[in-house]
PDB file of N, CA and C in Angstrom:
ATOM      1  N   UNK A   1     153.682  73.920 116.762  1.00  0.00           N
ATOM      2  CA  UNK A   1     153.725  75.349 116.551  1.00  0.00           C
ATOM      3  C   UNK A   1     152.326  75.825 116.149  1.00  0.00           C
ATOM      4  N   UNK A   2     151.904  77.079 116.784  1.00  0.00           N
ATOM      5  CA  UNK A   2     150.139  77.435 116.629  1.00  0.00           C
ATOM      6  C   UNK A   2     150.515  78.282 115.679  1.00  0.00           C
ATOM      7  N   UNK A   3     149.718  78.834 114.469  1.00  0.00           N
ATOM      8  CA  UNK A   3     149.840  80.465 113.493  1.00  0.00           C
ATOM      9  C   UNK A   3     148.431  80.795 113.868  1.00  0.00           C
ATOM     10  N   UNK A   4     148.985  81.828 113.698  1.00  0.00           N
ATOM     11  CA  UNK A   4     147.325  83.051 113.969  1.00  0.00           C
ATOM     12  C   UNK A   4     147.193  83.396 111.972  1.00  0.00           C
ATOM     13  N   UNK A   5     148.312  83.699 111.473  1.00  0.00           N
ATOM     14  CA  UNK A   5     147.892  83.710 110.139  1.00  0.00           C
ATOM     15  C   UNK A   5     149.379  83.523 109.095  1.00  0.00           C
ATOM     16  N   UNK A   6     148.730  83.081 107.772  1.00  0.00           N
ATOM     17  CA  UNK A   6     149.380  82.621 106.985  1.00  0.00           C
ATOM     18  C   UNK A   6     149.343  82.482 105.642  1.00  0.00           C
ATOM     19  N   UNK A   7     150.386  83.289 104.813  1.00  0.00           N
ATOM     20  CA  UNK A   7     150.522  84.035 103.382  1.00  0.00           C
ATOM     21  C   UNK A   7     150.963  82.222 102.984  1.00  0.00           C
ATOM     22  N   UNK A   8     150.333  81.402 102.154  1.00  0.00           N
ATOM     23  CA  UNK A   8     150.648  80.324 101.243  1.00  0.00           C
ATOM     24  C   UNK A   8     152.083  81.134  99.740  1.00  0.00           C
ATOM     25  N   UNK A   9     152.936  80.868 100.023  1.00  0.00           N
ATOM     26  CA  UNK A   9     153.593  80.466  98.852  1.00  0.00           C
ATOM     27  C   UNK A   9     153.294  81.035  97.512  1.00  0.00           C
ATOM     28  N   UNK A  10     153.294  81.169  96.339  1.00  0.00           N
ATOM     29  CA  UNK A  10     152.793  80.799  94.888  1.00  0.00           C
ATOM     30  C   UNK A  10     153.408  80.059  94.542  1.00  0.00           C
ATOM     31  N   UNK A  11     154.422  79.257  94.669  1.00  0.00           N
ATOM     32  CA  UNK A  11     154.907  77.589  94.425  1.00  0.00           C
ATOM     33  C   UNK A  11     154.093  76.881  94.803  1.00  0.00           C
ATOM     34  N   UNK A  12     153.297  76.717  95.706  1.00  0.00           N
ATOM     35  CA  UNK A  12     152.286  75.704  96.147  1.00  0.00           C
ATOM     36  C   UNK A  12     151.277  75.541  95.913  1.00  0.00           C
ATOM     37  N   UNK A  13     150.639  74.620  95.483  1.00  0.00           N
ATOM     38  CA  UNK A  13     149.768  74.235  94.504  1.00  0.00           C
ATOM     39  C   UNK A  13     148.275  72.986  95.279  1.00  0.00           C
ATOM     40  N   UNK A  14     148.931  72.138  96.339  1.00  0.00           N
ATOM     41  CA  UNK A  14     148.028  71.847  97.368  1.00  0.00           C
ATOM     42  C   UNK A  14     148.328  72.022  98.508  1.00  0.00           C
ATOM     43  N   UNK A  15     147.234  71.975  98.968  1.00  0.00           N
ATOM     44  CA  UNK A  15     147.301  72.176 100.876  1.00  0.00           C
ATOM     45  C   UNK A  15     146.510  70.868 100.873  1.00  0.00           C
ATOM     46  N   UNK A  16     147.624  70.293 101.638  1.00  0.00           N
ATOM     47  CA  UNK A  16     147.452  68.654 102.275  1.00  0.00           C
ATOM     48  C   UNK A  16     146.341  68.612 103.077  1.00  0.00           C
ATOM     49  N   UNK A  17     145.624  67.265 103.576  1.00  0.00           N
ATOM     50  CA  UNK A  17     144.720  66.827 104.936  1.00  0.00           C
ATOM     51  C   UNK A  17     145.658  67.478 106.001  1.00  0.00           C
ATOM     52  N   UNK A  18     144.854  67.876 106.947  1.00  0.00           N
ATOM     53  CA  UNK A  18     145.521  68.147 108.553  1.00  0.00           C
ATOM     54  C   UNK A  18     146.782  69.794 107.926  1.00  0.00           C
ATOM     55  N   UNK A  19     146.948  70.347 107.158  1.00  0.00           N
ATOM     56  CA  UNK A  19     148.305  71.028 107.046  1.00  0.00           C
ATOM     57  C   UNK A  19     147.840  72.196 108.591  1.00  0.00           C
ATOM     58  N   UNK A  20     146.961  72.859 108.341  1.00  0.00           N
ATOM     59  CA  UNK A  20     146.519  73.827 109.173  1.00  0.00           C
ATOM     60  C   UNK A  20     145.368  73.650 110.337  1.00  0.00           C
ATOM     61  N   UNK A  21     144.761  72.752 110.145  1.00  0.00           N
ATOM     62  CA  UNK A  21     144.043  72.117 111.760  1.00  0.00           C
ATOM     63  C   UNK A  21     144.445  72.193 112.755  1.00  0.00           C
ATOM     64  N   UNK A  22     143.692  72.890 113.564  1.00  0.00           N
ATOM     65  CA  UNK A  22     143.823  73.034 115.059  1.00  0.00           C
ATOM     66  C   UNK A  22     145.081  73.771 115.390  1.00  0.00           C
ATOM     67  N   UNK A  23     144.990  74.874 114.788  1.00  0.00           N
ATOM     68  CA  UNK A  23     145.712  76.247 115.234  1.00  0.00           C
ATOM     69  C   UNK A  23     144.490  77.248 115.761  1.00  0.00           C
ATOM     70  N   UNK A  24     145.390  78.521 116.121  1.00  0.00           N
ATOM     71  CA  UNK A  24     143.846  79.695 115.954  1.00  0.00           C
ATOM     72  C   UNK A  24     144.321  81.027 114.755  1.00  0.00           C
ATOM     73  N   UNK A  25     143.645  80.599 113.793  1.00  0.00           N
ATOM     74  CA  UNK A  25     144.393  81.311 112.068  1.00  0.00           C
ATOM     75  C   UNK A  25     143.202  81.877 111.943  1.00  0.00           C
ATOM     76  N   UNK A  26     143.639  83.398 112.352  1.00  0.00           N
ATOM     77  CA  UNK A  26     142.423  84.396 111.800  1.00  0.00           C
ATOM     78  C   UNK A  26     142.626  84.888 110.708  1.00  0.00           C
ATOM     79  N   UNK A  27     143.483  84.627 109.712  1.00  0.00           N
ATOM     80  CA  UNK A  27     143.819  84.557 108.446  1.00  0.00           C
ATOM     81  C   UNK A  27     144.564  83.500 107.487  1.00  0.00           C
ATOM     82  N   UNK A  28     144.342  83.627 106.399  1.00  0.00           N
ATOM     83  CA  UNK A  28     145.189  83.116 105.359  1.00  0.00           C
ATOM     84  C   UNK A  28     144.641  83.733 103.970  1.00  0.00           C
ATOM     85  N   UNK A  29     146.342  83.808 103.644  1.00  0.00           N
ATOM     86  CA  UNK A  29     145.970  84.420 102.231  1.00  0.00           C
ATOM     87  C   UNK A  29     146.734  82.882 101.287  1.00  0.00           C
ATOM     88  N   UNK A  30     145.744  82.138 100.438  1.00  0.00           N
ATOM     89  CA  UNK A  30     146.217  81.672  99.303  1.00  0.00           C
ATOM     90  C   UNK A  30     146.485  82.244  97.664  1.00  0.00           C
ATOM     91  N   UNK A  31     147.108  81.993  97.622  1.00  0.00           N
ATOM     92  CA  UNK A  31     147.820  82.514  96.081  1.00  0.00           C
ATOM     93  C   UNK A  31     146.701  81.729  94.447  1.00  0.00           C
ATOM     94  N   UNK A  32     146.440  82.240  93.362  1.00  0.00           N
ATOM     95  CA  UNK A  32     146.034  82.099  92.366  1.00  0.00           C
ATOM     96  C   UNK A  32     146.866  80.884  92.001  1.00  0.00           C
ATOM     97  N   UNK A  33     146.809  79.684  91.836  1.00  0.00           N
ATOM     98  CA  UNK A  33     147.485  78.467  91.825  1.00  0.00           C
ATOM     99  C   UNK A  33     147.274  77.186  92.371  1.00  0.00           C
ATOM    100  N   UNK A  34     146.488  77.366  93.594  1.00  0.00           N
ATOM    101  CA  UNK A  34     145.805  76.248  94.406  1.00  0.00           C
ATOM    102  C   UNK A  34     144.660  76.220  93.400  1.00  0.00           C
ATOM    103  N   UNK A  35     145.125  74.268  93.880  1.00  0.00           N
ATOM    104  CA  UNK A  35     144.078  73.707  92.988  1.00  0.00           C
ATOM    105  C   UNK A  35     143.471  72.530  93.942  1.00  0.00           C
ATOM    106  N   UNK A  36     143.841  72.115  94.734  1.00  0.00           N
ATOM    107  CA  UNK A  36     143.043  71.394  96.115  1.00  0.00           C
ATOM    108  C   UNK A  36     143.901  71.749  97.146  1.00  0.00           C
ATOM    109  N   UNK A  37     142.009  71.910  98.398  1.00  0.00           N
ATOM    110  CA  UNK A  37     142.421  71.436  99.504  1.00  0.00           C
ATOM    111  C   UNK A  37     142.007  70.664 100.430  1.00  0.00           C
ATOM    112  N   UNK A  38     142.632  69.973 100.972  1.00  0.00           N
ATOM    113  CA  UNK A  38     142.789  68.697 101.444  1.00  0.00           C
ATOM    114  C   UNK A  38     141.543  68.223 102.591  1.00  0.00           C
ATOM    115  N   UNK A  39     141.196  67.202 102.513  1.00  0.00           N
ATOM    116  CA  UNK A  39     140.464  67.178 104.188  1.00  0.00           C
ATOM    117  C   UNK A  39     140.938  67.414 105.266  1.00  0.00           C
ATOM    118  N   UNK A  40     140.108  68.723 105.889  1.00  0.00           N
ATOM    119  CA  UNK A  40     140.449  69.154 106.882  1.00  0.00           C
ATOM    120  C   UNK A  40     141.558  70.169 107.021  1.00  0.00           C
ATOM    121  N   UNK A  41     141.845  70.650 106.024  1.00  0.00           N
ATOM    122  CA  UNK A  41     143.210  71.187 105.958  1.00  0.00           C
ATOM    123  C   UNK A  41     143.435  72.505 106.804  1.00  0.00           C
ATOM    124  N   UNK A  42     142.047  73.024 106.904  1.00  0.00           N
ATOM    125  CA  UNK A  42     141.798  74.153 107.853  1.00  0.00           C
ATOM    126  C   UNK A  42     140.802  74.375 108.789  1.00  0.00           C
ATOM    127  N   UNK A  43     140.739  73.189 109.066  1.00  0.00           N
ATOM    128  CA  UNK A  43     139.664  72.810 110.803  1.00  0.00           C
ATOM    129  C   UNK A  43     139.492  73.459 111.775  1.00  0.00           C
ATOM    130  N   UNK A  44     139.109  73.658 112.910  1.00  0.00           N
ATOM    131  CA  UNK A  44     139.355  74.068 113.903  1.00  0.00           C
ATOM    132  C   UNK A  44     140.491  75.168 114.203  1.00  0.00           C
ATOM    133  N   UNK A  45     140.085  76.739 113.499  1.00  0.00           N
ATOM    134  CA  UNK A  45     140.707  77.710 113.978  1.00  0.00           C
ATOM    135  C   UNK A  45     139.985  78.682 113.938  1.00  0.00           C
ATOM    136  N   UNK A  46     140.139  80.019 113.588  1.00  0.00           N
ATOM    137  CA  UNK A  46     139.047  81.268 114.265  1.00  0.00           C
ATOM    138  C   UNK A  46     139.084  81.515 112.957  1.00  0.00           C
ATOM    139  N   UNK A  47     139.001  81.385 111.791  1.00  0.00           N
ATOM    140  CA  UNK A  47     139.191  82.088 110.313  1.00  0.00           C
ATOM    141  C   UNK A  47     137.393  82.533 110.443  1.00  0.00           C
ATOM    142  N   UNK A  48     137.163  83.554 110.379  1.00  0.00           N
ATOM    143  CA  UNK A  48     135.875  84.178 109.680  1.00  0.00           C
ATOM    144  C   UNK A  48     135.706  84.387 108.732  1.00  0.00           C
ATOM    145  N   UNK A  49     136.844  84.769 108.139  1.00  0.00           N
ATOM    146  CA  UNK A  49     136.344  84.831 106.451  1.00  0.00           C
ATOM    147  C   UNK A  49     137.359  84.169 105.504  1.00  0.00           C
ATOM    148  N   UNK A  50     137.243  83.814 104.074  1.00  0.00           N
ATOM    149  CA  UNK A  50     138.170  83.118 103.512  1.00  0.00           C
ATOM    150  C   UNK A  50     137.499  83.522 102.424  1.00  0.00           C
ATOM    151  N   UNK A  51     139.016  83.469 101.257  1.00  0.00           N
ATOM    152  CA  UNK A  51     138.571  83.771  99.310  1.00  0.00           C
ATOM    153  C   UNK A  51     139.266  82.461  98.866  1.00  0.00           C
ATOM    154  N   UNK A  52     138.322  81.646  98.402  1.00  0.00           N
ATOM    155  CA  UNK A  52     139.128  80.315  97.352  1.00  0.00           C
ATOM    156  C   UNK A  52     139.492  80.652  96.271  1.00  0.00           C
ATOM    157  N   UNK A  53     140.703  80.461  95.732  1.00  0.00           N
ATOM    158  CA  UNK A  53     141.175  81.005  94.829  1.00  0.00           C
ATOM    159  C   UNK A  53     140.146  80.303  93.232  1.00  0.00           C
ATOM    160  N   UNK A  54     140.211  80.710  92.707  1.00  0.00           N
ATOM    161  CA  UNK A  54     139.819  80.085  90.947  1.00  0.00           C
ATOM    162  C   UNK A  54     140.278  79.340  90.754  1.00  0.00           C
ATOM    163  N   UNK A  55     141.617  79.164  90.882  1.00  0.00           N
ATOM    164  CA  UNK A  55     141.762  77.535  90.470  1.00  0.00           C
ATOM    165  C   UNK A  55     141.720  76.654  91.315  1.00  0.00           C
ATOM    166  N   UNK A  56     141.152  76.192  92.221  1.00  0.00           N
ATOM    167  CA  UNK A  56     140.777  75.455  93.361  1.00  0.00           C
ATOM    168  C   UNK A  56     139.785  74.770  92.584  1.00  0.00           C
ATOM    169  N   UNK A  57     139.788  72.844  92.504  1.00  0.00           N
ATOM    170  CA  UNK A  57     139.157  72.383  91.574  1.00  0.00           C
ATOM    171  C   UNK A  57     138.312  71.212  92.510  1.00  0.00           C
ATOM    172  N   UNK A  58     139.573  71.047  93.988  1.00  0.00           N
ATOM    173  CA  UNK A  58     138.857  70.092  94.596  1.00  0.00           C
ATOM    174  C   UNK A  58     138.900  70.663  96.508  1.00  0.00           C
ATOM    175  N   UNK A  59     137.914  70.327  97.007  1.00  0.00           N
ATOM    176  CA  UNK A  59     137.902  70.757  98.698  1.00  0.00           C
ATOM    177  C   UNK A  59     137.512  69.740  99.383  1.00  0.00           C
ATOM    178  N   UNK A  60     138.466  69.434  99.936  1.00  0.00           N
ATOM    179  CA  UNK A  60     138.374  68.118 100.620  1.00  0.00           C
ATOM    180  C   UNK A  60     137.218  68.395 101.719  1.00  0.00           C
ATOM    181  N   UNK A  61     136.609  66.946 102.488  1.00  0.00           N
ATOM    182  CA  UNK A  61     135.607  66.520 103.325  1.00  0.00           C
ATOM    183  C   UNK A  61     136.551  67.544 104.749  1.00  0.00           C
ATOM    184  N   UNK A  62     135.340  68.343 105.108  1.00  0.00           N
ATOM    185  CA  UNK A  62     135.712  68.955 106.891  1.00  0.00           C
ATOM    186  C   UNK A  62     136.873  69.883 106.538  1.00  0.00           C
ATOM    187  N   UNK A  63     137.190  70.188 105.429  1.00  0.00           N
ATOM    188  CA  UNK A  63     137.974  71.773 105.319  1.00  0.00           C
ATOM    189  C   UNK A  63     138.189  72.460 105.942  1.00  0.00           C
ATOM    190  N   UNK A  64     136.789  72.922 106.282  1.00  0.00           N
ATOM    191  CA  UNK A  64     136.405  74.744 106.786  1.00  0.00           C
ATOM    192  C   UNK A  64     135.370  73.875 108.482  1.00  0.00           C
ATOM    193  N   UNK A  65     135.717  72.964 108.691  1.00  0.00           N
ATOM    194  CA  UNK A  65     134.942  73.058 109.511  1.00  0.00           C
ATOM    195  C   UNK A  65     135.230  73.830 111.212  1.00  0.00           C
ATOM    196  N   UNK A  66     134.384  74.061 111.699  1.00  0.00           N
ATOM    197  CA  UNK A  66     135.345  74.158 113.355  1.00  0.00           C
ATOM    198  C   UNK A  66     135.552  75.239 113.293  1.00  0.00           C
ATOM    199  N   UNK A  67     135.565  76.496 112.975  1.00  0.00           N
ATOM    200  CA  UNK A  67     135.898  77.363 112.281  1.00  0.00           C
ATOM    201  C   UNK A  67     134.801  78.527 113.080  1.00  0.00           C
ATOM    202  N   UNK A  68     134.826  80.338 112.474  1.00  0.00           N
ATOM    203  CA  UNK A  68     134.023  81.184 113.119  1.00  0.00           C
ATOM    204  C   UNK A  68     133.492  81.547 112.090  1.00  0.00           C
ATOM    205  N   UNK A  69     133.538  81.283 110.463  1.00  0.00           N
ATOM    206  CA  UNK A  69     133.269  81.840 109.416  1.00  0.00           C
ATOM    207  C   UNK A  69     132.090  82.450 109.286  1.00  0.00           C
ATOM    208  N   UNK A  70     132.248  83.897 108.586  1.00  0.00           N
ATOM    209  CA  UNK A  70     131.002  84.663 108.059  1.00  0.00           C
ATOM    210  C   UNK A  70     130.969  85.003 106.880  1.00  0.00           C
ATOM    211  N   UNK A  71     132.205  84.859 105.875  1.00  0.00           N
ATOM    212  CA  UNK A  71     131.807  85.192 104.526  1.00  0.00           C
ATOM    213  C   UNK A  71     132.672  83.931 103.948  1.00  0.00           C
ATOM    214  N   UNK A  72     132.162  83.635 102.839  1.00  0.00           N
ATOM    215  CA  UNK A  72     132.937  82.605 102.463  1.00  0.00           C
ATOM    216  C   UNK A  72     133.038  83.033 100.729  1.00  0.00           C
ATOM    217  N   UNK A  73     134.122  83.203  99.577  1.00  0.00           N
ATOM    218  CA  UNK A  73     133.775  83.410  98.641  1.00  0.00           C
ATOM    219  C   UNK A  73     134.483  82.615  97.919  1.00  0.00           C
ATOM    220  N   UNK A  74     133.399  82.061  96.927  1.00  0.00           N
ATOM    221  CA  UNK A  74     134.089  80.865  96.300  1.00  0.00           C
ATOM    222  C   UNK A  74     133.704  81.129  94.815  1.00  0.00           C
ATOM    223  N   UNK A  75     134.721  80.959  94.208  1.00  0.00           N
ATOM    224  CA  UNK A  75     134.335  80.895  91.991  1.00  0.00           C
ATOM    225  C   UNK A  75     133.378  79.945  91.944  1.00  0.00           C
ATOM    226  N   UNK A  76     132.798  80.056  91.146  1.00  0.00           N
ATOM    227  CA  UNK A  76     131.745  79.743  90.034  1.00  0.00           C
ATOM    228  C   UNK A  76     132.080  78.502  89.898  1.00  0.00           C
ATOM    229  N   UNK A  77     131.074  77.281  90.153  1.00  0.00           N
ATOM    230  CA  UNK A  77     131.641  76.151  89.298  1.00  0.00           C
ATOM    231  C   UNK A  77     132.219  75.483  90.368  1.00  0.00           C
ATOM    232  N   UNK A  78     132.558  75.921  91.392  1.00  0.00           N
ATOM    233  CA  UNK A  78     133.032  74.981  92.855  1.00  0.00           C
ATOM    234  C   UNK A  78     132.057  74.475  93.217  1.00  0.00           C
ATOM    235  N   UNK A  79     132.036  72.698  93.437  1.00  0.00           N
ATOM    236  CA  UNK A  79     130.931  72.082  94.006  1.00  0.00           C
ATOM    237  C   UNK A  79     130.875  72.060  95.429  1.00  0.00           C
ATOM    238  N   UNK A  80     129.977  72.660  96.328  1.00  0.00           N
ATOM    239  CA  UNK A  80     130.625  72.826  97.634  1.00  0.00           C
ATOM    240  C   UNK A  80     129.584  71.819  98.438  1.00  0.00           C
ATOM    241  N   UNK A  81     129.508  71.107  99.263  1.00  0.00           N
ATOM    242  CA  UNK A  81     128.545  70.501  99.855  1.00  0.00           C
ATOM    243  C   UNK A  81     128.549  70.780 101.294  1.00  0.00           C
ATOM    244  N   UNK A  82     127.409  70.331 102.423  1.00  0.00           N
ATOM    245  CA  UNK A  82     127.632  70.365 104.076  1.00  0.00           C
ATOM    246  C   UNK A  82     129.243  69.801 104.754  1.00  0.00           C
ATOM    247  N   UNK A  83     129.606  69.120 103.666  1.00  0.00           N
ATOM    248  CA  UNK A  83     130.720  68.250 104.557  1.00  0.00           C
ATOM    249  C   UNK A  83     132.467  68.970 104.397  1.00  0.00           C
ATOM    250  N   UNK A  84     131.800  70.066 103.917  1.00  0.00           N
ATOM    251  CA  UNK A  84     132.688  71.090 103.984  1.00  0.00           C
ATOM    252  C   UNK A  84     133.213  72.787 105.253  1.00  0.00           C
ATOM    253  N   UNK A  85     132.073  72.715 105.761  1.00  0.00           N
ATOM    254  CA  UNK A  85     131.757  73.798 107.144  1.00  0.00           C
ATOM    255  C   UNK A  85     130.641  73.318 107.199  1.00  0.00           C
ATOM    256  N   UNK A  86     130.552  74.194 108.908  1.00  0.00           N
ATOM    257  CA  UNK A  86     129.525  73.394 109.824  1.00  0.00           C
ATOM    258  C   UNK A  86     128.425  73.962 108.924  1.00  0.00           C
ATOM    259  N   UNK A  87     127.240  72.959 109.382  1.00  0.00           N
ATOM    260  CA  UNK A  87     126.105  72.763 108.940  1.00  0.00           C
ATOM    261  C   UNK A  87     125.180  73.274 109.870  1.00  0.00           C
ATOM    262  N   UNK A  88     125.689  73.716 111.111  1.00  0.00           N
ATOM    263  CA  UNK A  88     125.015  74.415 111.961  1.00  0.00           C
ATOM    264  C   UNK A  88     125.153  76.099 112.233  1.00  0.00           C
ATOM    265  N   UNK A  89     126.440  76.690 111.488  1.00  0.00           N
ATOM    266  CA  UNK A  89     126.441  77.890 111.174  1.00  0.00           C
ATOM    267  C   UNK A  89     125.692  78.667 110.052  1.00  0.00           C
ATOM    268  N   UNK A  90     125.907  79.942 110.304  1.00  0.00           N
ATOM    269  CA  UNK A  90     125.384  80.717 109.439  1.00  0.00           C
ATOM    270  C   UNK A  90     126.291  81.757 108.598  1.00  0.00           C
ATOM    271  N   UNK A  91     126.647  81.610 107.537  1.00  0.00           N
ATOM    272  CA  UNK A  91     128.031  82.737 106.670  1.00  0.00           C
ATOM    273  C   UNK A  91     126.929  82.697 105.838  1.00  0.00           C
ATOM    274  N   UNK A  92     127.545  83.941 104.728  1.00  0.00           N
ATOM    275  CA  UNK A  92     127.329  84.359 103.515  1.00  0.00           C
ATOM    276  C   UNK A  92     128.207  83.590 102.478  1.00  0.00           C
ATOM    277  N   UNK A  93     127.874  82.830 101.259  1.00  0.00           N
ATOM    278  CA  UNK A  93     128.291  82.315 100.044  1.00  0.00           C
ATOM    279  C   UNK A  93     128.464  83.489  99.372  1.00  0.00           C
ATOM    280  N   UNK A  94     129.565  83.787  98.806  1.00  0.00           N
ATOM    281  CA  UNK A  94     129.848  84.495  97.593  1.00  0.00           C
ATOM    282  C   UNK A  94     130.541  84.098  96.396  1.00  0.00           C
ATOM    283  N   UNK A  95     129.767  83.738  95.736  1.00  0.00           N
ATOM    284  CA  UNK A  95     129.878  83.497  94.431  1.00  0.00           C
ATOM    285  C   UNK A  95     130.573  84.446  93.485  1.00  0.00           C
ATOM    286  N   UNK A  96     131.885  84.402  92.895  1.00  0.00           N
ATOM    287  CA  UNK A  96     132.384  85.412  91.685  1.00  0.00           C
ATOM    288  C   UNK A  96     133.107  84.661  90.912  1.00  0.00           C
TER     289      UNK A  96
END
């Protein structure tokens, strides 16, 4: 089954490896409660922009990769490295 987009729960607390890879998800909204997500969990789909919630503590390897992203906004205190989105694109970090 492909989603173009997808409201997470507030019961849910991780998003597994592979949950959302290789759909085409020009959205998702996660809820204040995620606290990891998984490798790869949102690979290869059209998402341009994304908000990590605050309590998000861990982001798994190849997350965001594959992806069309242009803004990315992440809390304070998230360690984010290359092995998280491509390393050959260009987005905006937003820090709050």
């Amino acid at each position: 089954m492909q989603f173009k987009s997808v409201k997470i729960p507030d019961t849910i607390t991780n998003i597994g490896e592979y949950t959302f890879s290789d759909n085409d998800l020009t959205a998702i909204e996660m809820p204040v409660g995620i606290v990891s997500i998984g490798d790869r969990a949102l690979n290869n789909n059209n998402l341009r922009s994304i908000k990590i919630p605050d309590t998000v503590t861990s982001i798994g390897d190849y997350a965001f990769i594959s992806n069309n992203l242009k803004s990315v906004k992440i809390p304070d205190g998230i360690f984010v490295d290359g092995f998280k989105f491509d390393s050959d694109v260009e987005f905006n970090i937003i820090n709050y």
